[in-house]
C-alpha atoms as a PDB file:
ATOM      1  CA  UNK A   1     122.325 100.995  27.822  1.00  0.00           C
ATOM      2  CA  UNK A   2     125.285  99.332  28.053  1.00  0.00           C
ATOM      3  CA  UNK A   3     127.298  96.502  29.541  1.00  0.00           C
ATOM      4  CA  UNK A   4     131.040  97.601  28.734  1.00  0.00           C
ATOM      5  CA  UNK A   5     130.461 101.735  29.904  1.00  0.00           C
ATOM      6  CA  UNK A   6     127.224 101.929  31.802  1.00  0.00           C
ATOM      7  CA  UNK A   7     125.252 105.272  33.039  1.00  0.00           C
ATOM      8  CA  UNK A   8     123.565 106.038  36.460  1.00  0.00           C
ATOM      9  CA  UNK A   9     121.324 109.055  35.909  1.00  0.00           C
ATOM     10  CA  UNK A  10     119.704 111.182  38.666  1.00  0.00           C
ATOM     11  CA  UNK A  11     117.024 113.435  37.724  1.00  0.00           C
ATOM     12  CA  UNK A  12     114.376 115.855  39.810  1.00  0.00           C
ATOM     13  CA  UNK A  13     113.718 119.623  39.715  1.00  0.00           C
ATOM     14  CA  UNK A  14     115.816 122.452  41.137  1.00  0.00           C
ATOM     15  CA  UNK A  15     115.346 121.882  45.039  1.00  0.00           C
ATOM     16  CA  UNK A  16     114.327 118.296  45.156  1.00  0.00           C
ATOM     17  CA  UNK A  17     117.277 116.999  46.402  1.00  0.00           C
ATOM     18  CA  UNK A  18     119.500 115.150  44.224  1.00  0.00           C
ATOM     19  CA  UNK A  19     122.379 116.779  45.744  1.00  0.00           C
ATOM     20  CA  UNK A  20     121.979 114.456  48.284  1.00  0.00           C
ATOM     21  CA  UNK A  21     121.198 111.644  46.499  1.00  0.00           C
ATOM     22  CA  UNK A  22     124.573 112.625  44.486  1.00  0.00           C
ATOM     23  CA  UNK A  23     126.526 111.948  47.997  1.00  0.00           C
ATOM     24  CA  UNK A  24     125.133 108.617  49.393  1.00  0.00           C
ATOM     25  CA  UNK A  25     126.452 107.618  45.463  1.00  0.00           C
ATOM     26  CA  UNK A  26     129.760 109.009  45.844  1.00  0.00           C
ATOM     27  CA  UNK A  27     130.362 107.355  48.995  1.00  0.00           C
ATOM     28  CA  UNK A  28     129.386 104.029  47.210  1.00  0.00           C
ATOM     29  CA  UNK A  29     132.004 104.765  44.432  1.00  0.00           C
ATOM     30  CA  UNK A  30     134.590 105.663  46.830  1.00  0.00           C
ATOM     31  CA  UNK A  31     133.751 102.377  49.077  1.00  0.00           C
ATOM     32  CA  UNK A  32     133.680  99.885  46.163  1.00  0.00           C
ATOM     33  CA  UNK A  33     136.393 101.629  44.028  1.00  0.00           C
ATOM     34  CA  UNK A  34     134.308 102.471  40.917  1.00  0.00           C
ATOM     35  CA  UNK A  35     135.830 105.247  39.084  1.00  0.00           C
ATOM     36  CA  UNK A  36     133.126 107.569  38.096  1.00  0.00           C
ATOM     37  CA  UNK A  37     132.769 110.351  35.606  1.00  0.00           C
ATOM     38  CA  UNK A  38     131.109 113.344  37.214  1.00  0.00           C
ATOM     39  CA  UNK A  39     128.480 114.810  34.616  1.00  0.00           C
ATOM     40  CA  UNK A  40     126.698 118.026  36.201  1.00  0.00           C
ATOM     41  CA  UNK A  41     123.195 118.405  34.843  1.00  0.00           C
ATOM     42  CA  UNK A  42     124.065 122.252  34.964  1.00  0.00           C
ATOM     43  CA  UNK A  43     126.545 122.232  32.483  1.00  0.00           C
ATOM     44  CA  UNK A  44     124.181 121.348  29.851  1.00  0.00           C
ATOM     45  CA  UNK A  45     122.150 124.709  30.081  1.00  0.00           C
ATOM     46  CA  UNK A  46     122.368 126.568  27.269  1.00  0.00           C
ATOM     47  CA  UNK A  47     123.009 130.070  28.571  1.00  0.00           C
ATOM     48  CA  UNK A  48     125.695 131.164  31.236  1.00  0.00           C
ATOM     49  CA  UNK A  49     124.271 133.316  34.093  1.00  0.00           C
ATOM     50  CA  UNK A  50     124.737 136.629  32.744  1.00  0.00           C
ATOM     51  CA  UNK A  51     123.334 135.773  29.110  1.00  0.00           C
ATOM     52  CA  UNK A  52     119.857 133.920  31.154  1.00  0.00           C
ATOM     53  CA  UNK A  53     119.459 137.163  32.904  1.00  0.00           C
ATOM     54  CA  UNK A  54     119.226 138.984  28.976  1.00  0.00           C
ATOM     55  CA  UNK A  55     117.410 136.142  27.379  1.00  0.00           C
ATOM     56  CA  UNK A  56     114.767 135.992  30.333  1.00  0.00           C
ATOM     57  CA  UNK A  57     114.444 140.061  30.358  1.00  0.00           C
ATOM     58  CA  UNK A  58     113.893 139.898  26.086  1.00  0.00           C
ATOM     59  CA  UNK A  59     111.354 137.260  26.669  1.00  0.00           C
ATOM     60  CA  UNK A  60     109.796 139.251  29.317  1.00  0.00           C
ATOM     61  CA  UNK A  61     109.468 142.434  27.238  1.00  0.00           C
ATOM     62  CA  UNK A  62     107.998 140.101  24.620  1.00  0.00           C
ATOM     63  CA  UNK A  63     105.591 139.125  26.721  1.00  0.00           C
ATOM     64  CA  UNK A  64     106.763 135.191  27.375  1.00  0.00           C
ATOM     65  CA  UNK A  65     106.626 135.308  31.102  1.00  0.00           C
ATOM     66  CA  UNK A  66     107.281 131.456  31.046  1.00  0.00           C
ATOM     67  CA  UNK A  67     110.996 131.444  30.336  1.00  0.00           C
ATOM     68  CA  UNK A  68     113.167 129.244  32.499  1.00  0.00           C
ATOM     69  CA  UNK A  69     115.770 126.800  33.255  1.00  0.00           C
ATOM     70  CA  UNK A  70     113.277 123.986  32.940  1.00  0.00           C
ATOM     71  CA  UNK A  71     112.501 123.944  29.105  1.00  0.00           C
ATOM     72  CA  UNK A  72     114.174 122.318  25.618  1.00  0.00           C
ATOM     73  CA  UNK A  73     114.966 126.159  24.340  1.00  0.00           C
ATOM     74  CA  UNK A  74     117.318 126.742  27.324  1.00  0.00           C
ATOM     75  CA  UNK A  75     119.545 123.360  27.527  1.00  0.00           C
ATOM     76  CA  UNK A  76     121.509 121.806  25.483  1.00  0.00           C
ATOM     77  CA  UNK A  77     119.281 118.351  24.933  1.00  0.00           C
ATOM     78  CA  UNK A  78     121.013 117.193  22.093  1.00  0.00           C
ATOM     79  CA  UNK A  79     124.190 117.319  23.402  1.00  0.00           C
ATOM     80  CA  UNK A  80     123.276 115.533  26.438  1.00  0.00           C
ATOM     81  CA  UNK A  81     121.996 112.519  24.521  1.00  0.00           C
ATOM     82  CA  UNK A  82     125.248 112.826  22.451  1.00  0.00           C
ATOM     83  CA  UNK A  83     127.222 112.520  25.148  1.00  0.00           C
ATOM     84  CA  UNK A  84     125.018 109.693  26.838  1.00  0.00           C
ATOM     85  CA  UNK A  85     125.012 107.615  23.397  1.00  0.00           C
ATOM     86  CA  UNK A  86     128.906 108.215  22.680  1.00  0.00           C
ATOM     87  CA  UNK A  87     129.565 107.230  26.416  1.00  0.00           C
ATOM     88  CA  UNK A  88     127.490 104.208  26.382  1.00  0.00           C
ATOM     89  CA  UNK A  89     129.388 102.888  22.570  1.00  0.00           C
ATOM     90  CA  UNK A  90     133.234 104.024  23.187  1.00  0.00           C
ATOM     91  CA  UNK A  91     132.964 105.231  27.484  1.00  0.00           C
ATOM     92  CA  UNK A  92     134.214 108.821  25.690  1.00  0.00           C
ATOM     93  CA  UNK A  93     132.303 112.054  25.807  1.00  0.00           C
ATOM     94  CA  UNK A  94     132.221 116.063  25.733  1.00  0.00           C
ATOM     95  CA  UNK A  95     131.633 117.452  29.256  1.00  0.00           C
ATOM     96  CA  UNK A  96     132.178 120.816  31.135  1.00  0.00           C
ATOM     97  CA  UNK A  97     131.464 122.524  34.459  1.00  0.00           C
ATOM     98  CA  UNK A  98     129.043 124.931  35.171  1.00  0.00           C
ATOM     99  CA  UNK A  99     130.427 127.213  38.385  1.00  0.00           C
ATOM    100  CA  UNK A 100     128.002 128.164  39.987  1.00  0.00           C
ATOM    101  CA  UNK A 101     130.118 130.256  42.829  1.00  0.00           C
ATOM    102  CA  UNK A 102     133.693 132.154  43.389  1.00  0.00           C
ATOM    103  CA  UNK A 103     135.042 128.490  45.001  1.00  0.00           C
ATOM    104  CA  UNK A 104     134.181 126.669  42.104  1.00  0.00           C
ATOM    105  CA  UNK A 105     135.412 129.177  39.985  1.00  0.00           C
ATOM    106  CA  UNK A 106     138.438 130.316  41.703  1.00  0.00           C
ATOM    107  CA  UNK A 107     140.792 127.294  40.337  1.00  0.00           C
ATOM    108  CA  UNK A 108     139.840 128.059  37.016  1.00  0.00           C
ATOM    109  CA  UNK A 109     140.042 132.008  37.059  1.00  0.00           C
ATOM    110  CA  UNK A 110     136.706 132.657  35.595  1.00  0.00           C
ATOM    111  CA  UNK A 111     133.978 134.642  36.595  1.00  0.00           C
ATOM    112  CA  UNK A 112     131.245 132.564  38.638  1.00  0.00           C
ATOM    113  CA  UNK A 113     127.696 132.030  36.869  1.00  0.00           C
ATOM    114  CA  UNK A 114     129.995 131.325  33.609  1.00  0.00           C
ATOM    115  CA  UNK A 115     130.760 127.262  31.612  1.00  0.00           C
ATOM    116  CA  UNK A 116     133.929 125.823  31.506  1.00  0.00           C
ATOM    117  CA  UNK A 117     135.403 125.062  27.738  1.00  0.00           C
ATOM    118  CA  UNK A 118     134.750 121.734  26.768  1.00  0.00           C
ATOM    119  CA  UNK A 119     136.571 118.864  27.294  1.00  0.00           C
ATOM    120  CA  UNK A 120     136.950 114.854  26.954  1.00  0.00           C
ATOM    121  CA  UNK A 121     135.369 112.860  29.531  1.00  0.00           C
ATOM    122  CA  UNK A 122     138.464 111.259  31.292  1.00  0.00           C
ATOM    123  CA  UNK A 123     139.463 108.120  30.052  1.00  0.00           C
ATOM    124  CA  UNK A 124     139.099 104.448  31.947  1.00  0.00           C
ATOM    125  CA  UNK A 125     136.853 105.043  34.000  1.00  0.00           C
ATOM    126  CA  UNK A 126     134.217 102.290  35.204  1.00  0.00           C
ATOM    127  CA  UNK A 127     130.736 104.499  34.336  1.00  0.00           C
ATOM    128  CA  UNK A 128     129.345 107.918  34.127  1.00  0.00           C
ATOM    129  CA  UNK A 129     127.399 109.458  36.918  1.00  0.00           C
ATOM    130  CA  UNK A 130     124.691 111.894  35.755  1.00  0.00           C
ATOM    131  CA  UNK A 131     122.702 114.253  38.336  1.00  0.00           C
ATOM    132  CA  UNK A 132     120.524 116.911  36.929  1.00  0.00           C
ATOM    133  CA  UNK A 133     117.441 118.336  35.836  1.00  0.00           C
ATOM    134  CA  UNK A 134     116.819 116.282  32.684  1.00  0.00           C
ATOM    135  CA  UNK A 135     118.435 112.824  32.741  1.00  0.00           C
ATOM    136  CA  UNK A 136     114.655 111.188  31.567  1.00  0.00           C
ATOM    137  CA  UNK A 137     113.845 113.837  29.086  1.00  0.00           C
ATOM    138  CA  UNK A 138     111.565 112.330  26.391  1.00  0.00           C
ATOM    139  CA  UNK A 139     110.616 114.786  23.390  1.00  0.00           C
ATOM    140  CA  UNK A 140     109.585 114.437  19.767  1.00  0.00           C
ATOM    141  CA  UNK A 141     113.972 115.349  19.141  1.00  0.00           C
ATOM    142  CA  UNK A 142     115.555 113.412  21.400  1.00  0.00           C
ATOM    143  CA  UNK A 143     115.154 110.405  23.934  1.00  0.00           C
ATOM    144  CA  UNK A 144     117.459 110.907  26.919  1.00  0.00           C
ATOM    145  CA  UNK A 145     115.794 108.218  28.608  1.00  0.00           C
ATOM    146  CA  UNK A 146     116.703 105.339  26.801  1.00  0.00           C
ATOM    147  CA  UNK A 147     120.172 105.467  27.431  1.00  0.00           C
ATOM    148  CA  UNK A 148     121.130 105.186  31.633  1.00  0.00           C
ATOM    149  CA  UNK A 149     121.118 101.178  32.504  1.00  0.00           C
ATOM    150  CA  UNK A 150     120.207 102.891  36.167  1.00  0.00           C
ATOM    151  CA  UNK A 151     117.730 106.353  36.368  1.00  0.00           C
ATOM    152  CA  UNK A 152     116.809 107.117  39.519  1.00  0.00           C
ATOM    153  CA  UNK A 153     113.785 110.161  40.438  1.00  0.00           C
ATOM    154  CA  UNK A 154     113.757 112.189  43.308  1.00  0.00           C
ATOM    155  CA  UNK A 155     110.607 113.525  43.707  1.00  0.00           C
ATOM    156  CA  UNK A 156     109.095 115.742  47.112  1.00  0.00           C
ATOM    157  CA  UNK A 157     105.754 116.341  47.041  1.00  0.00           C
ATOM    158  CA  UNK A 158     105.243 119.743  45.463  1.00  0.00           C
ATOM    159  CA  UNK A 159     104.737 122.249  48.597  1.00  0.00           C
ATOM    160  CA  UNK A 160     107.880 120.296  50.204  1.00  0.00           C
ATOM    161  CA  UNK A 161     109.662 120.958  47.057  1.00  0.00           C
ATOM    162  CA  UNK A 162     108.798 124.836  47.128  1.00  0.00           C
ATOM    163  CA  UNK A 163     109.902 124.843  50.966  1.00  0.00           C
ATOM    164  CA  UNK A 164     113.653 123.412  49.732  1.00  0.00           C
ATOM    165  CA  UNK A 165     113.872 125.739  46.989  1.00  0.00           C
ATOM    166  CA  UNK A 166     112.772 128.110  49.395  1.00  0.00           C
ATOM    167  CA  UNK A 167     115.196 128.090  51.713  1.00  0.00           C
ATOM    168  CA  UNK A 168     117.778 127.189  49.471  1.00  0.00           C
ATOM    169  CA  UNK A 169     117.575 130.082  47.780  1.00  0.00           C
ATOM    170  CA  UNK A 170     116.671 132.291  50.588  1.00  0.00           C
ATOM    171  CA  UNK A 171     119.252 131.539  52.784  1.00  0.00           C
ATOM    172  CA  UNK A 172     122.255 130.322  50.541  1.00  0.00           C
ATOM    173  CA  UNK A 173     121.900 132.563  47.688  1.00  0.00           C
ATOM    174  CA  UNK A 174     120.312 135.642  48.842  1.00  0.00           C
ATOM    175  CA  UNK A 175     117.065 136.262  46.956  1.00  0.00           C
ATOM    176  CA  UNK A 176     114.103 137.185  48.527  1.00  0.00           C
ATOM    177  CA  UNK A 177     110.599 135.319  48.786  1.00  0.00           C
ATOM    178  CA  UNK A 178     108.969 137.219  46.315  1.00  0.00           C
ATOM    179  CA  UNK A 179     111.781 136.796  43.519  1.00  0.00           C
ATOM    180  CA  UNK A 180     111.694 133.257  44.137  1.00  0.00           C
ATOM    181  CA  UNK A 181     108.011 132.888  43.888  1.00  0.00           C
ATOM    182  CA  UNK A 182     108.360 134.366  40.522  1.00  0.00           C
ATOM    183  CA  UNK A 183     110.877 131.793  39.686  1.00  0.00           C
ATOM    184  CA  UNK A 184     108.380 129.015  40.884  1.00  0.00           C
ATOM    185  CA  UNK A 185     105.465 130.343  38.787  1.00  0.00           C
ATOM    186  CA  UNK A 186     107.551 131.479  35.818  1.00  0.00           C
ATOM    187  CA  UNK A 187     108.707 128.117  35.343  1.00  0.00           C
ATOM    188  CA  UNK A 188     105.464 126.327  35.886  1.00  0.00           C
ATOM    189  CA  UNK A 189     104.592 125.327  32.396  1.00  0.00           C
ATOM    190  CA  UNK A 190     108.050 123.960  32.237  1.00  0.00           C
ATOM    191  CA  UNK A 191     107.931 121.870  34.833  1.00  0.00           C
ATOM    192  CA  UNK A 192     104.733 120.681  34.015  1.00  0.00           C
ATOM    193  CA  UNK A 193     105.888 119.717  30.485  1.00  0.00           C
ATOM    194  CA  UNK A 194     109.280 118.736  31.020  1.00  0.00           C
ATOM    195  CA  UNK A 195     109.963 117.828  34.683  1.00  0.00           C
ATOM    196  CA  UNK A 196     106.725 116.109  35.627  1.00  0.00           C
ATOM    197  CA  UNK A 197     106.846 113.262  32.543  1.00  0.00           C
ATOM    198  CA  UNK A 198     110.020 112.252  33.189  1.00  0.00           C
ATOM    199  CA  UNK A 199     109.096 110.045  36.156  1.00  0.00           C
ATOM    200  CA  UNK A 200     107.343 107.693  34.007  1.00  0.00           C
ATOM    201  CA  UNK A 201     110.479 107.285  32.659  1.00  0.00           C
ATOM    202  CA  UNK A 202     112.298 106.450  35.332  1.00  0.00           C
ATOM    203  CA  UNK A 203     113.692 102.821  37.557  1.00  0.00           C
ATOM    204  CA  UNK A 204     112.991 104.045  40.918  1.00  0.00           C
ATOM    205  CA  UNK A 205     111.707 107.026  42.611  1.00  0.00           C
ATOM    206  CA  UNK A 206     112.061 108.725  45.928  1.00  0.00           C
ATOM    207  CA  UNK A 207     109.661 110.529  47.034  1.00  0.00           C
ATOM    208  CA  UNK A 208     109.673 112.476  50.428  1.00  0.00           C
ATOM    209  CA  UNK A 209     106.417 113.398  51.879  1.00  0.00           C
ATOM    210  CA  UNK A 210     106.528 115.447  55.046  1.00  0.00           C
ATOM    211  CA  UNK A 211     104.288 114.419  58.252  1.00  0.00           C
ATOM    212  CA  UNK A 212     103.879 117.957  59.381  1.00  0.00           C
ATOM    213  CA  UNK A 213     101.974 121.016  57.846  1.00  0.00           C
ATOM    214  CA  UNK A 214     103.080 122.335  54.739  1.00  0.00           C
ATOM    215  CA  UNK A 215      99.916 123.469  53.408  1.00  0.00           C
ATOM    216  CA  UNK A 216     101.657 127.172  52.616  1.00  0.00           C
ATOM    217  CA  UNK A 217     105.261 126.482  51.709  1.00  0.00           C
ATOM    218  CA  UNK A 218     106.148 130.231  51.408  1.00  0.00           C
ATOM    219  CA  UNK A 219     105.828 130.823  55.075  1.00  0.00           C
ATOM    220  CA  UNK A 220     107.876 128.165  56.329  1.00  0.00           C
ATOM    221  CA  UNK A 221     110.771 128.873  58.427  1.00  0.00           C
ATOM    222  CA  UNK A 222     112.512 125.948  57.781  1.00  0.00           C
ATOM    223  CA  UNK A 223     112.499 122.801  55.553  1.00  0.00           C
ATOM    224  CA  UNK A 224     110.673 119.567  57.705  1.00  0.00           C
ATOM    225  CA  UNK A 225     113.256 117.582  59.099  1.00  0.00           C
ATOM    226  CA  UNK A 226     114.489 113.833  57.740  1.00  0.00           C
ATOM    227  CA  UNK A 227     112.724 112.953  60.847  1.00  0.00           C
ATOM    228  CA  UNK A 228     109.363 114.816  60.250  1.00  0.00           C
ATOM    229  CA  UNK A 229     109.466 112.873  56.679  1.00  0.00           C
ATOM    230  CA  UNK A 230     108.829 109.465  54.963  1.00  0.00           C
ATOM    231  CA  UNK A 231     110.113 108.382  52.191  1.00  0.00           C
ATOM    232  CA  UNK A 232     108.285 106.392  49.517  1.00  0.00           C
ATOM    233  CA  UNK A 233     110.575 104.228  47.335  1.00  0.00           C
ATOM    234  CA  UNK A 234     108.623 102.884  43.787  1.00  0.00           C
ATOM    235  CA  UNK A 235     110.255 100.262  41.554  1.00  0.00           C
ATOM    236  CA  UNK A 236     109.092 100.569  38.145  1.00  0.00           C
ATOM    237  CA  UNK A 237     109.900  96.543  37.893  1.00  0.00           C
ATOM    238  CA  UNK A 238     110.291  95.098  41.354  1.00  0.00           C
ATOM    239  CA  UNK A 239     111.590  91.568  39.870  1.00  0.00           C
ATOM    240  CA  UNK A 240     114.671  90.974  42.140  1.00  0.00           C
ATOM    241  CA  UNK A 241     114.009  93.274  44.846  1.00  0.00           C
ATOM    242  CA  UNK A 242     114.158  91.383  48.110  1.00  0.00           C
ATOM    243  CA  UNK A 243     111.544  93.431  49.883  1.00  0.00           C
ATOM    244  CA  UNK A 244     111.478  91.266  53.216  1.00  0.00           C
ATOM    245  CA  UNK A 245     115.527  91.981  53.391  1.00  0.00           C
ATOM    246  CA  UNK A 246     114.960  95.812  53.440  1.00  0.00           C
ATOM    247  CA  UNK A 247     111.927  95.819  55.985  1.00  0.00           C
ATOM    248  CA  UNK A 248     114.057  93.540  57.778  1.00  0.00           C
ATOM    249  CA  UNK A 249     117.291  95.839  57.836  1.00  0.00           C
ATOM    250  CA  UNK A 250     114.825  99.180  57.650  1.00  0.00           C
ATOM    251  CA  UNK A 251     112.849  99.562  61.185  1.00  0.00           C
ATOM    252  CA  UNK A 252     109.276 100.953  60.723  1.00  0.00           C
ATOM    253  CA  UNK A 253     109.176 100.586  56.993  1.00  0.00           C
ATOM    254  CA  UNK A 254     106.358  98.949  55.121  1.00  0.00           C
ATOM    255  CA  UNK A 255     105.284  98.339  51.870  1.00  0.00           C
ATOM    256  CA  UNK A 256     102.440 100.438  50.612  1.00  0.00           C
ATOM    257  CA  UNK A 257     101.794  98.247  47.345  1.00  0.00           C
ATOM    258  CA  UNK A 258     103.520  95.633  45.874  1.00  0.00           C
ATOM    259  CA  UNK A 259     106.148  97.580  43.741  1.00  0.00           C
ATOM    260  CA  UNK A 260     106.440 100.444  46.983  1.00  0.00           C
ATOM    261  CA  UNK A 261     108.373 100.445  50.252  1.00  0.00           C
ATOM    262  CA  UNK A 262     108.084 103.318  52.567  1.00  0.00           C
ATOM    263  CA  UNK A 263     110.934 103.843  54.961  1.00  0.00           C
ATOM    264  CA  UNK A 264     111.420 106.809  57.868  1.00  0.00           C
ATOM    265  CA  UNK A 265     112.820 110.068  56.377  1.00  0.00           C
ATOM    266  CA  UNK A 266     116.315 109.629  58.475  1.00  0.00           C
ATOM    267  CA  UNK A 267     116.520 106.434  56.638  1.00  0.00           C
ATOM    268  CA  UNK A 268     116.311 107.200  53.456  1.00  0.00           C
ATOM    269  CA  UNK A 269     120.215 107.195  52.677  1.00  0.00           C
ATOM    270  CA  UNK A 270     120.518 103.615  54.194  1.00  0.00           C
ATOM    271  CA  UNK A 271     117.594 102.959  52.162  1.00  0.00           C
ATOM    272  CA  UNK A 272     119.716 104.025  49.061  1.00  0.00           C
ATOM    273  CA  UNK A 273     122.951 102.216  50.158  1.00  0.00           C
ATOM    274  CA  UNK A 274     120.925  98.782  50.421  1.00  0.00           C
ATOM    275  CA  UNK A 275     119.040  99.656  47.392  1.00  0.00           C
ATOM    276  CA  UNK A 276     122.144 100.847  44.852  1.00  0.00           C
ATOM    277  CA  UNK A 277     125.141  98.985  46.457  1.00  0.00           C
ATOM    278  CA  UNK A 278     123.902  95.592  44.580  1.00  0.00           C
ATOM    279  CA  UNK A 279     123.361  97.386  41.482  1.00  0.00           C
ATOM    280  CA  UNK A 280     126.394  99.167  41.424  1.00  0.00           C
ATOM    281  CA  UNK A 281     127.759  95.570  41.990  1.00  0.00           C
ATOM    282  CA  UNK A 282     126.233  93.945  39.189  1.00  0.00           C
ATOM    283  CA  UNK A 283     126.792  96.307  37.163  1.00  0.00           C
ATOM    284  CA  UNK A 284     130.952  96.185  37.730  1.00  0.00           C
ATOM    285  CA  UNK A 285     130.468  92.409  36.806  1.00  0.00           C
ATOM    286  CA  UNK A 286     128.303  92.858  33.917  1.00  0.00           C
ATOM    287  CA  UNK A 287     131.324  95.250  32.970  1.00  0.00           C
ATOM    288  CA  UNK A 288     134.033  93.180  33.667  1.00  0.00           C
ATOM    289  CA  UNK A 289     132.604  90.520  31.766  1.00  0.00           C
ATOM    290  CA  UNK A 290     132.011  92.091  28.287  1.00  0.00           C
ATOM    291  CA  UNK A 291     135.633  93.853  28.962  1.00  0.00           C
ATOM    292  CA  UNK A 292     136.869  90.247  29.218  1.00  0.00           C
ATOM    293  CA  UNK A 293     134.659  88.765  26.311  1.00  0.00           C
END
């Protein structure tokens, strides 16, 4: 942590949602004039697209049918806590781009599925903006977790999860159910062992829970609408969280115990803009102080 080059971190699994979460945070940035570095959780995989495709068909053969984005022999942990420790000390770092389609890759004439060299983290700017699949990771190497002074979880519940991965991949990326089944059960152990701990980790969680049946994600049409959802917001330390202002300014929330507000799924990016605007604040202030010191 720390007050001179601080670090927002946004963690949850591969169709959970942070993409969106990423947004509501950008629009902060660009309304209170923070100059954020962009850190894509992607990048730090080990293996470009083409070289995943041979690693998982060797493990395969070798009988490891668990092999998948999710786990420490696939990304580049190390490197991410490098970069999260160097950031925090000097606000410098190595970063690169994963593109992950022929837009993204177009302005840099490489092939898509494939890493960008490295590079410095631009220099001056206010923080460094993390969204990805391991931003909590705790293991007996490294300790990700320590370092963001703000890590945010987004969490579905699991079959809404499945439904968004689903359809995600489905319709955007042109697999069919059955190969992304396999992907679901393939990385199971993963998930379990390096996904699922990192909440424990983490300052606040969202967690959308869908008021409609989803009791067999893989034969949903479509992914339950902000509308058909709820949202449940936990504060690891509620101290300073005025919960009567955001009932107040939320209609129909409530708080479910003392540390948890739930809110209406189409709220849930006001939610976040009440929620993160103050600590994006404080922590400019915080900044501008120890710059000043």
């Amino acid at each position: 942590m720390s007050e001179r080059h601080p670090i927002i971190a946004i963690t949850g699994s591969s169709g959970a949602g942070t993409t969106s979460v990423t947004r509501t945070f950008e629009n902060i940035f660009r309304r209170e004039n923070v100059n954020a570095a962009i850190i894509e959780g992607d990048s730090f995989h080990r293996f470009d697209r083409k070289e995943m495709k041979l690693k998982a068909a060797e493990a395969e053969k070798s009988g490891n049918m668990n092999f998948s984005h999710f786990g420490a022999e696939n990304n580049l942990f190390a490197e991410l806590e490098t970069l999260f420790r160097d950031y925090g000390t000097t606000g410098t770092g190595k970063r690169r781009k994963y593109l992950h389609d022929m837009e993204e890759a177009a302005p840099y004439k490489q092939e898509p599925g494939t890493f960008t060299p490295w590079e410095d983290v631009p220099a001056n700017t206010d923080l460094l903006f993390y969204e990805g699949l391991h931003g909590a990771v705790v293991t007996p190497e490294v300790n990700i977790a320590q370092h963001p002074d703000l890590l945010i979880g987004v969490v579905p519940v699991i079959n809404l999860e499945w439904i968004q991965k689903l359809y995600r991949d489905k319709k955007q990326r042109g697999y069919s159910t059955e190969a992304v089944t396999d992907t679901i059960l393939r990385r199971m152990p993963d998930y379990v062992n390096y996904i699922c701990p990192q909440f424990m980790h983490t300052h606040v969680n969202f967690q959308r829970v869908p008021m409609v049946d989803t009791s067999n994600p893989f034969i949903a049409r479509d992914i339950p609408s902000a509308d058909e959802s709820m949202v449940v917001i936990r504060f690891s330390n509620p101290k300073g969280i005025d919960f009567q202002y955001l009932r107040n300014m939320i209609n129909d929330s409530f708080m479910s115990r003392a540390n948890t507000i739930v809110v209406p799924g189409g709220k849930m990016e006001l939610a976040m803009q009440l929620i993160f605007t103050p600590f994006v604040w404080r922590m400019m202030e915080r900044r501008k102080r120890a710059l000043a010191a």
